[in-house]
Protein backbone atom coordinates (compact mmCIF):
# COMPACT_ATOMS: atom_id res chain seq x y z
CA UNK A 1 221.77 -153.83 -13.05
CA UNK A 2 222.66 -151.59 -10.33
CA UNK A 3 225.94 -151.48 -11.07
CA UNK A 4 225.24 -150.22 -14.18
CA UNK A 5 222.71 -147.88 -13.08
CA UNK A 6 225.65 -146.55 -10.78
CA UNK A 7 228.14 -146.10 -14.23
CA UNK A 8 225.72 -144.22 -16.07
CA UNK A 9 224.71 -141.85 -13.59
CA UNK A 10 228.98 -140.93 -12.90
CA UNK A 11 229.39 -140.75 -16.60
CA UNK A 12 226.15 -138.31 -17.26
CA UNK A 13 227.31 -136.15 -13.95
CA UNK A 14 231.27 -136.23 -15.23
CA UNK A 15 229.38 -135.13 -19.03
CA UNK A 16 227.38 -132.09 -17.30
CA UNK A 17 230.11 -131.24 -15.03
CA UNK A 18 232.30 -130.51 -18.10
CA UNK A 19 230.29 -127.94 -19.36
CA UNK A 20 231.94 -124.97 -17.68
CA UNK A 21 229.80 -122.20 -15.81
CA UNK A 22 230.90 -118.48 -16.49
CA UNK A 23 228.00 -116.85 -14.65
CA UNK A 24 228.87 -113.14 -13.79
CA UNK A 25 227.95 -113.41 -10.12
CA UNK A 26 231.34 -115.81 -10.18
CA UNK A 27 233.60 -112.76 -11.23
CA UNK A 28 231.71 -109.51 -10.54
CA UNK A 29 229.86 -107.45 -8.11
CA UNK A 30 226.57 -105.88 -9.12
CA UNK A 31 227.43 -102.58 -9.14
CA UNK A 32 230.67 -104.37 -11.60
CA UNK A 33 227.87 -105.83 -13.60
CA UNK A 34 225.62 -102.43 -14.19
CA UNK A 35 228.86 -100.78 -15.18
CA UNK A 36 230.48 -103.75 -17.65
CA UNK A 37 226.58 -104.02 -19.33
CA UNK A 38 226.48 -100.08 -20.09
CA UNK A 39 229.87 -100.11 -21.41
CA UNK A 40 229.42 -103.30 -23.74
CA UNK A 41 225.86 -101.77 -25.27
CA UNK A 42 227.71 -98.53 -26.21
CA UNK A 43 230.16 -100.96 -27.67
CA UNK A 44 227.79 -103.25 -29.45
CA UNK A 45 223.97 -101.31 -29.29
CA UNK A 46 223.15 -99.05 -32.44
CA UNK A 47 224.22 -95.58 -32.37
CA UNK A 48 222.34 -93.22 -30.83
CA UNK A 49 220.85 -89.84 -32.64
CA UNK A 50 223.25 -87.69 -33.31
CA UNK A 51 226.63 -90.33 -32.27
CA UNK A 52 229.18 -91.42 -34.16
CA UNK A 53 232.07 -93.86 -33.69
CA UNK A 54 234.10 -91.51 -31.75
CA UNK A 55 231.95 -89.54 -29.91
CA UNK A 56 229.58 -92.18 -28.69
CA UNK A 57 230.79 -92.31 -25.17
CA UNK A 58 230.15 -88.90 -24.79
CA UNK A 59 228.06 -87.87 -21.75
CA UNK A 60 225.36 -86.90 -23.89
CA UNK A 61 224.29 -89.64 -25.25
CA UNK A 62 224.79 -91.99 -21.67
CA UNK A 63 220.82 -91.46 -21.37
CA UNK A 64 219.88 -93.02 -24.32
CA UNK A 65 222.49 -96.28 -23.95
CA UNK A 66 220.68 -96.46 -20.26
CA UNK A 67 217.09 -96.48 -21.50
CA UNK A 68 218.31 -99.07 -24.05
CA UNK A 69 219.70 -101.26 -21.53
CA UNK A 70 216.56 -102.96 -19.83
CA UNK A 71 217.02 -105.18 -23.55
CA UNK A 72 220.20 -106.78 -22.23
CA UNK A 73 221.15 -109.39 -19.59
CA UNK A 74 224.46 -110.10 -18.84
CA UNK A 75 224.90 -113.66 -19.32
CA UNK A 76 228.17 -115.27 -18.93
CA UNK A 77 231.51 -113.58 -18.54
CA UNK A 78 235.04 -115.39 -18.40
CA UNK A 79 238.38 -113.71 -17.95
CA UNK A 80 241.38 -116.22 -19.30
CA UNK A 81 245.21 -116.40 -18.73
CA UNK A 82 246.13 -113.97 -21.73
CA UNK A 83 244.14 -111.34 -20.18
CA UNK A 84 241.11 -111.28 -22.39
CA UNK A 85 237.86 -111.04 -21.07
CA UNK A 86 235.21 -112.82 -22.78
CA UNK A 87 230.95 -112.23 -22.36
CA UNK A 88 227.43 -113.05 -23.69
CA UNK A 89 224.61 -110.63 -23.11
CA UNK A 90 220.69 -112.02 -24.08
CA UNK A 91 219.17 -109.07 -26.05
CA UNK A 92 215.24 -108.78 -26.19
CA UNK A 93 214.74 -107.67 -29.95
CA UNK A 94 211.76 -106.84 -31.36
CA UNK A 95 209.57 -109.82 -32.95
CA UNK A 96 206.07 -110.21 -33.85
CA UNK A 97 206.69 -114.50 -32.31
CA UNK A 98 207.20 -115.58 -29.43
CA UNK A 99 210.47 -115.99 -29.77
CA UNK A 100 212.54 -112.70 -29.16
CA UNK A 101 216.11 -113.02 -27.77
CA UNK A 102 219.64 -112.93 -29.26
CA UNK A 103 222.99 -114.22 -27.65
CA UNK A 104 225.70 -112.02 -28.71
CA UNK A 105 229.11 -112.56 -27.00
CA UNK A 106 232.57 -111.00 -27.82
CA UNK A 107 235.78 -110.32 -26.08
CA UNK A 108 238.05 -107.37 -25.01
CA UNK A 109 241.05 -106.27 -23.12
CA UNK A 110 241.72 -103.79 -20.33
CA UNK A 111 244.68 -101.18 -20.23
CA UNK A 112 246.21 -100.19 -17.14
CA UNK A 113 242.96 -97.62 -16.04
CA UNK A 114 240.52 -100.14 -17.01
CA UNK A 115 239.07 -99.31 -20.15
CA UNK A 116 238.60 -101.47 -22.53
CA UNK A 117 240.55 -102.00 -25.51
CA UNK A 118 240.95 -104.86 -28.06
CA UNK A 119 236.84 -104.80 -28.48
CA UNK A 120 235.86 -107.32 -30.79
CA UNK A 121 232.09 -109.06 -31.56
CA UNK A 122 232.62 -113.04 -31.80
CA UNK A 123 229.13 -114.18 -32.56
CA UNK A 124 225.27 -113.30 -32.91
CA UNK A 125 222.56 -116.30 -33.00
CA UNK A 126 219.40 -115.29 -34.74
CA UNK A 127 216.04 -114.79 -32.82
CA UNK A 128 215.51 -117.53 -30.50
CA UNK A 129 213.19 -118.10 -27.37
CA UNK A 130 215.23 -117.45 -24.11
CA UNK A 131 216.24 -121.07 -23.81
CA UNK A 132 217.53 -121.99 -26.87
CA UNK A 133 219.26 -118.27 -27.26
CA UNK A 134 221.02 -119.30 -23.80
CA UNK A 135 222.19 -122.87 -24.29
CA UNK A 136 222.89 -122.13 -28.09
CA UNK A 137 225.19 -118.87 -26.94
CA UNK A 138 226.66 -121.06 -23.93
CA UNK A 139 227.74 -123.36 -26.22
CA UNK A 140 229.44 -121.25 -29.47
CA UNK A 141 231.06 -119.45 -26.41
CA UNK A 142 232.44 -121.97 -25.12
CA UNK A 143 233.55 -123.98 -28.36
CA UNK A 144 235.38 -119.85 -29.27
CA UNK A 145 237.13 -120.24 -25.69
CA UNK A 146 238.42 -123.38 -26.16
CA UNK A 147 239.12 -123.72 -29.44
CA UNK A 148 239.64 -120.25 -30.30
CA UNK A 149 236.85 -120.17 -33.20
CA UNK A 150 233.10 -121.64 -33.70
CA UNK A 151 234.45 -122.92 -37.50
CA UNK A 152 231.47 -126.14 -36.38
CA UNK A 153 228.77 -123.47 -36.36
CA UNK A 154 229.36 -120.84 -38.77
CA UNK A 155 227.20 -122.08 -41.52
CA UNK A 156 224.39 -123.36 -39.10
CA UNK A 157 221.38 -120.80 -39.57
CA UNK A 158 219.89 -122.33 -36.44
CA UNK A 159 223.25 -121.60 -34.42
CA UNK A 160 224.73 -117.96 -36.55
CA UNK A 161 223.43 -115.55 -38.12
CA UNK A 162 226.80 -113.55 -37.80
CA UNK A 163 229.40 -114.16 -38.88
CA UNK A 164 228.26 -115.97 -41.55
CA UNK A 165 229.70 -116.25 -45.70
CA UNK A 166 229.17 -112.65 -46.33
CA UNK A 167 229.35 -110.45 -43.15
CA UNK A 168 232.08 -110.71 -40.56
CA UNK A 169 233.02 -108.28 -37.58
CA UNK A 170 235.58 -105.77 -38.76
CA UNK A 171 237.13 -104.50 -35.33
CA UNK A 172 239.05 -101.49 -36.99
CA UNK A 173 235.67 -100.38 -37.29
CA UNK A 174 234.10 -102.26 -34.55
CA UNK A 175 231.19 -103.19 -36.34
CA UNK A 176 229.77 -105.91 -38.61
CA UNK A 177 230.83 -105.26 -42.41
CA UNK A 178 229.80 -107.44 -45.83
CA UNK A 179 232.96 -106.97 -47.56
CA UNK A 180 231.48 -107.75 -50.94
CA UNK A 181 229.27 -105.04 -50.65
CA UNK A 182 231.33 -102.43 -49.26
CA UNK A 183 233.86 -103.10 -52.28
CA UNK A 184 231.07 -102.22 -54.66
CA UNK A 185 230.49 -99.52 -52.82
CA UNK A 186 233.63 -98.20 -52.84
CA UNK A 187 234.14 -98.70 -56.65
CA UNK A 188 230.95 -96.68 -57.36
């Protein structure tokens, strides 16, 4: 009996030490932190009054990105081998439940003077309590980094809400497009 209460406790401790760890405090300082969450919520926040695509980084409209930013957390954050570094923020977004937070994660590049290129959204999970939007986001970011998709997820409401069959993230335009509607759009 004890020997195999010894087996099962290596096995469950060789299970949970699988599950990799990208916390943030791993990688970055805090000042690194403050300055890679305003970034990515100028990246991935709506726009504010009066911004568009292009000029949204403008210093004008910093004020408005920084009063928006007491919604996010960053959450995990992984650089790999090819240079691309990969994050999760927890949103707060407003819900008349309990439940009120969002995983979103994505991935970018750098250039040379650090700014980030290559931006693209991977994932959104639909309102969840802080828990299950955690573990649920830990693990469709870590299924992306490993296997380079979440294909097992997609079509699992309690997992996605984007992508899903009818909106994907278009990164030419570095937001989240249905294509079937913007083609009837465009015909009209």
């Amino acid at each position: 009996m004890l020997k195999k209460s010894i087996i099962f406790i290596l096995l469950t401790s060789v299970f949970f030490s699988c599950k990799k760890s990208y916390d943030p405090e791993n990688l970055l300082t805090t000042e690194q932190k403050e300055n890679l969450l305003s970034t990515l919520i100028i990246q991935m926040d709506k726009l504010q009054s009066g911004a568009n695509m292009n000029n949204r980084f403008g210093e004008e409209f910093k004020e408005g990105y920084e009063q928006r930013k007491k919604l996010f957390s960053l959450d995990q954050y992984y650089i790999d081998q090819d240079g691309f570094h990969y994050f999760m923020v927890i949103r707060r977004v407003p819900s008349l439940y309990e439940a009120n937070k969002r995983a979103e994660a994505g991935r970018f590049r750098k250039d040379a003077s650090g700014k980030i290129t290559d931006f693209e959204e991977i994932f959104l999970t639909p309102i969840l309590s802080d828990e299950e939007a955690h573990d649920k986001g830990v693990t469709l970011l870590q299924e992306f980094i490993t296997s380079g998709n979440i294909e097992r997820y997609k079509n699992d409401i309690t997992y996605v809400e984007f992508p899903n069959l009818t909106w994907t993230y278009n990164k030419k335009k570095q937001a989240w497009v249905n294509e079937g509607l913007d083609s009837l759009l465009r015909k009209n």
